[in-house]
C-alpha atoms as a PDB file:
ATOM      1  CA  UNK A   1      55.897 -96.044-191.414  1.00  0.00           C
ATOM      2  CA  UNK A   2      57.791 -98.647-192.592  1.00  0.00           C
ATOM      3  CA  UNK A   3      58.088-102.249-191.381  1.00  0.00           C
ATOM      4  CA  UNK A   4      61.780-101.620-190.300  1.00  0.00           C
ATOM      5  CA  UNK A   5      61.261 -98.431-188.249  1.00  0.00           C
ATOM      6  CA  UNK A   6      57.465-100.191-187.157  1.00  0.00           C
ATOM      7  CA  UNK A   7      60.047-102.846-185.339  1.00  0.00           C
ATOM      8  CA  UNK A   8      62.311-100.380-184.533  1.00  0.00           C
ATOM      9  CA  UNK A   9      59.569 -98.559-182.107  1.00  0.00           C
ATOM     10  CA  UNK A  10      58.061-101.435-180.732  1.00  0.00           C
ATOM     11  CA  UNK A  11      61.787-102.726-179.874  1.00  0.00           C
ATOM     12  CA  UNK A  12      62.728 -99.628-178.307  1.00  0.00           C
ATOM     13  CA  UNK A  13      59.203 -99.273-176.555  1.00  0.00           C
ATOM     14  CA  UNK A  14      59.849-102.830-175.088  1.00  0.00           C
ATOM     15  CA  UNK A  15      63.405-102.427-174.285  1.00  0.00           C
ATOM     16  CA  UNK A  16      62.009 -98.802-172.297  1.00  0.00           C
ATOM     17  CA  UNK A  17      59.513-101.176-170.358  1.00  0.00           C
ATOM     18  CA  UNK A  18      61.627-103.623-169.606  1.00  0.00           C
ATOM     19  CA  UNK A  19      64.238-101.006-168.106  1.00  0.00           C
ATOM     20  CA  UNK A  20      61.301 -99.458-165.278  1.00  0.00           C
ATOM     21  CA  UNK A  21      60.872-103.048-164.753  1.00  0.00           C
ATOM     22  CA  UNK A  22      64.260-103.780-163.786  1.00  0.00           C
ATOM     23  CA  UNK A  23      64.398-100.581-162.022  1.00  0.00           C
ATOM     24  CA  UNK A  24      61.217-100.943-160.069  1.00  0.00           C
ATOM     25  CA  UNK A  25      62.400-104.402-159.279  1.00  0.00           C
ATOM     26  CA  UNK A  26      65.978-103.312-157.872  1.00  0.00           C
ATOM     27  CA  UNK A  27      64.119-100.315-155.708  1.00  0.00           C
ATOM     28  CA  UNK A  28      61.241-103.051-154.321  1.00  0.00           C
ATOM     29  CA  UNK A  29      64.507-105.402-153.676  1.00  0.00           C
ATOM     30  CA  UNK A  30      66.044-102.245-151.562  1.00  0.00           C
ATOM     31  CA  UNK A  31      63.129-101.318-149.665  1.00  0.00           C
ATOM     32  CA  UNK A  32      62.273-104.896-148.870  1.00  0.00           C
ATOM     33  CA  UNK A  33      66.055-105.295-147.266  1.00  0.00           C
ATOM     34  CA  UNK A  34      65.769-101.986-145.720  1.00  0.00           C
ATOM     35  CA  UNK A  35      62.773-103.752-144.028  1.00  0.00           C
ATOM     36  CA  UNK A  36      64.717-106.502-142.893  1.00  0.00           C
ATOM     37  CA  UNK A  37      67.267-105.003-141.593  1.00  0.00           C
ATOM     38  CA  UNK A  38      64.884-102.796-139.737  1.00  0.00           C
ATOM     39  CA  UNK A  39      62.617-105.625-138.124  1.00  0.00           C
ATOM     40  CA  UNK A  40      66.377-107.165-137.445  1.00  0.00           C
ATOM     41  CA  UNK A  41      66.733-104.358-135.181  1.00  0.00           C
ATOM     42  CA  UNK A  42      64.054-104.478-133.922  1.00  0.00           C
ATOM     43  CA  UNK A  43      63.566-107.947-132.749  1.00  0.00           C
ATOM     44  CA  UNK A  44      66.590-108.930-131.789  1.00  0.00           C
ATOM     45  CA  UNK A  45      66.947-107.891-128.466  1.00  0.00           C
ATOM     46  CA  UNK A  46      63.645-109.832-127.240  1.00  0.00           C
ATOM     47  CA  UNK A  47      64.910-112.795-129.462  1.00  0.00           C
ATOM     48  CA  UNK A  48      68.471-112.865-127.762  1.00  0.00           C
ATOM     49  CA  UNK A  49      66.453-112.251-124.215  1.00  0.00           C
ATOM     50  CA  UNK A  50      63.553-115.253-124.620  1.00  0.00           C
ATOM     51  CA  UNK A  51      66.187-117.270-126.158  1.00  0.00           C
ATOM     52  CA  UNK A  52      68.445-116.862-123.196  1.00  0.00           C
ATOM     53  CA  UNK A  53      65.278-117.906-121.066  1.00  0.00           C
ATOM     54  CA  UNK A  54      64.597-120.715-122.699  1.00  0.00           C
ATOM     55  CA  UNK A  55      62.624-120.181-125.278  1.00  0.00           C
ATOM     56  CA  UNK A  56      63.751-122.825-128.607  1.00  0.00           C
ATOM     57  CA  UNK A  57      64.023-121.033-131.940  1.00  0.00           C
ATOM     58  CA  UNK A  58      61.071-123.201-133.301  1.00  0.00           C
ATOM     59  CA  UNK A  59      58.595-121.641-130.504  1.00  0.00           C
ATOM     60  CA  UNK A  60      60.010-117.935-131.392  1.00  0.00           C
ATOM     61  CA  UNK A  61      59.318-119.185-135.159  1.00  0.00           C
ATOM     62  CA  UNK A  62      55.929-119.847-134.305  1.00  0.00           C
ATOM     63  CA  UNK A  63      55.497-116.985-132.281  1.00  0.00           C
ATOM     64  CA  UNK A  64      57.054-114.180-135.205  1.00  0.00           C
ATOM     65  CA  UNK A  65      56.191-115.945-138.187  1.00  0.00           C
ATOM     66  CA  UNK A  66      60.501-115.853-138.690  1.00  0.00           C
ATOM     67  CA  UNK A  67      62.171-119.307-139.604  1.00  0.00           C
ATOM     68  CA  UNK A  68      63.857-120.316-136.911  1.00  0.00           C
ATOM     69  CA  UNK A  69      66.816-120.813-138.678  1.00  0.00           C
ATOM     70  CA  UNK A  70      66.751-117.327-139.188  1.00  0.00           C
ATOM     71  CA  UNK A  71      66.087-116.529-136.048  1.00  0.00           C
ATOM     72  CA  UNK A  72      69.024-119.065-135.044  1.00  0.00           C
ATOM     73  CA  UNK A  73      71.672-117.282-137.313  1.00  0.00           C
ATOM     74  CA  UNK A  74      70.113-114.164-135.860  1.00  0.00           C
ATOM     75  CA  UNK A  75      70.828-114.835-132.403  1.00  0.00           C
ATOM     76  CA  UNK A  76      74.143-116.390-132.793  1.00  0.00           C
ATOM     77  CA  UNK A  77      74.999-113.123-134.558  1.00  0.00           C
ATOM     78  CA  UNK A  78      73.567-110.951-131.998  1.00  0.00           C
ATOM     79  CA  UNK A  79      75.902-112.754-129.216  1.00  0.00           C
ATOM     80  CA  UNK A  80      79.021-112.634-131.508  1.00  0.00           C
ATOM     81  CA  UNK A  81      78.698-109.054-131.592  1.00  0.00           C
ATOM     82  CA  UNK A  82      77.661-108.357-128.096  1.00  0.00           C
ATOM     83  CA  UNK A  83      80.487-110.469-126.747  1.00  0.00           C
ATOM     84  CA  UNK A  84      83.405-108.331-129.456  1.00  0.00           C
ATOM     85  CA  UNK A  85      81.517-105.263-128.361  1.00  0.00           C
ATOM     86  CA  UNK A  86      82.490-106.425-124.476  1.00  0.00           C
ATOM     87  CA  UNK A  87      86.049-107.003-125.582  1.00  0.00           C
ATOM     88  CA  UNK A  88      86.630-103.927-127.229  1.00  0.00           C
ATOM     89  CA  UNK A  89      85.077-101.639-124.418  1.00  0.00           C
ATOM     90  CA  UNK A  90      86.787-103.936-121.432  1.00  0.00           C
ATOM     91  CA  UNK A  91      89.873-101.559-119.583  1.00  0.00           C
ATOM     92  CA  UNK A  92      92.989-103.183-120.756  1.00  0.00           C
END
């Protein structure tokens, strides 16, 4: 084997590793929102309810492990959606 095709191989072996890298990166990156979305869900309705009783977003940070601004966005969100969701099903 020549030095051409010698570089040749290793280039295309590299090029093949890199690709499942990239791949396995992108499907990690999909899970990992299909996660979030999920614990979203999930936790929203008791974030919207202890907010709503007083709870601050910095003690529901501490409590979840969430940043509150997160958990802020989150809940303002949640409302923004409950309150259209009100709207659309009100009788006209």
């Amino acid at each position: 084997m020549n030095l051409v095709q010698s570089l040749k191989s290793t280039t295309q072996k590299t090029l093949s590793e890199w690709t499942q890298k990239i791949r396995d990166a992108i499907q990690t990156k999909q899970e990992e929102r299909i996660n979030y979305q999920t614990m979203k869900e999930q936790l929203l309705p008791q974030l919207i309810e202890a907010h709503e009783k007083g709870v601050s977003s910095r003690e529901l940070e501490r409590i979840t492990g969430i940043n509150h601004t997160t958990i802020a966005r989150w809940i303002r969100e949640g409302k923004k959606a409950k309150e259209k969701e009100n709207v659309e099903s009100s009788p006209k």
